[in-house]
Protein backbone atom coordinates (compact mmCIF):
# COMPACT_ATOMS: atom_id res chain seq x y z
CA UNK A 1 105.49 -136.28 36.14
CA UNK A 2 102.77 -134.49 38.46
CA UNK A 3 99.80 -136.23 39.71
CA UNK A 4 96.62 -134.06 40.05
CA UNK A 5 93.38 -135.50 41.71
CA UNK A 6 90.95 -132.45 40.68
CA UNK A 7 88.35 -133.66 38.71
CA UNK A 8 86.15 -132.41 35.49
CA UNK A 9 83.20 -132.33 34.12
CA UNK A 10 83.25 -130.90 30.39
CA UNK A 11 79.77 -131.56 29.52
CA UNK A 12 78.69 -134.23 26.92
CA UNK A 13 79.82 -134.74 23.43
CA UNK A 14 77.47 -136.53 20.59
CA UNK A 15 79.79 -138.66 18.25
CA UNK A 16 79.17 -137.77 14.47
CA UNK A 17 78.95 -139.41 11.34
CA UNK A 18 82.75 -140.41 10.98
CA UNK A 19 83.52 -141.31 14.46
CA UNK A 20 84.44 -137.75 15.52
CA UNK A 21 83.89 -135.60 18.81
CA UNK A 22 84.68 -132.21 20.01
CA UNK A 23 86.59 -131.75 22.40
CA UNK A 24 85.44 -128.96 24.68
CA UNK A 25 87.00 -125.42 24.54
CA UNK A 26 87.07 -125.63 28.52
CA UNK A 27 89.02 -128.82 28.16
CA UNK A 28 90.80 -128.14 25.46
CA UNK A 29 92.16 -124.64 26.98
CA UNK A 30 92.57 -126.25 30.35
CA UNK A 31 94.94 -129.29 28.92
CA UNK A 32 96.62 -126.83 26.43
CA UNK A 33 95.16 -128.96 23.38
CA UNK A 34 96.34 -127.33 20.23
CA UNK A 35 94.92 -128.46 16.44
CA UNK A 36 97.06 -130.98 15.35
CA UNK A 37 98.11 -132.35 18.93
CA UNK A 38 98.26 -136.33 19.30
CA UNK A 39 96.33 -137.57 21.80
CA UNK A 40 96.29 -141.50 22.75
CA UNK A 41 93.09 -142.87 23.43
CA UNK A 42 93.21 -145.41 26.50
CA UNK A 43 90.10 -147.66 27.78
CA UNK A 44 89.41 -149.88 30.35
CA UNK A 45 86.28 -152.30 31.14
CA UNK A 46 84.99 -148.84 32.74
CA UNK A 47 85.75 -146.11 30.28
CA UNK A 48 87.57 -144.33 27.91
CA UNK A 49 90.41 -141.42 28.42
CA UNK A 50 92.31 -139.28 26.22
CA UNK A 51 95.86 -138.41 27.48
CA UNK A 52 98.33 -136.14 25.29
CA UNK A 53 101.46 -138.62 23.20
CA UNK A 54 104.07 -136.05 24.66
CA UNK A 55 103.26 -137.09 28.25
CA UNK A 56 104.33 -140.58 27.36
CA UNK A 57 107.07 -138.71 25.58
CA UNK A 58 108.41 -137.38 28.58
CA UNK A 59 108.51 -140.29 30.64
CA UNK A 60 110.10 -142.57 28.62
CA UNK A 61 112.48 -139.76 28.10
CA UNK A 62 113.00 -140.12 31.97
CA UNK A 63 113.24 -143.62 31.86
CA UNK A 64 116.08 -143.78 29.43
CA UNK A 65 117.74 -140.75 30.93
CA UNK A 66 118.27 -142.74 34.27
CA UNK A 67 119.37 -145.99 32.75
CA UNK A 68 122.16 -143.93 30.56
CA UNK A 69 123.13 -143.26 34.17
């Protein structure tokens, strides 16, 4: 898993009626986000993120890989 400490701003999204956002093209096109993608919504006391399911995916995959070991 790579660590990357460039930072973003997207601009700002309004949330609609039903809870919804857009996600920026930028952002989208930079994080390869593709319609129908799962994205896990994590918060803190300070904020929200949005991190793709398949990069949890991959490191549990990792994890389990190295205790079949």
């Amino acid at each position: 898993m790579k660590t990357n400490d460039e930072k973003h701003i997207f601009g700002v999204v309004k949330v609609g009626d039903k809870g919804q956002i857009v996600i920026p093209r930028d952002a989208r096109k930079l994080y390869n986000i593709k319609p129908g993608d799962a994205l896990l919504l994590l918060g803190d006391g300070n904020g929200m993120a949005l991190v793709k399911t398949q990069i949890f995916h991959d490191a549990i995959e990792q994890v389990m890989e190295g205790l079949n070991k």
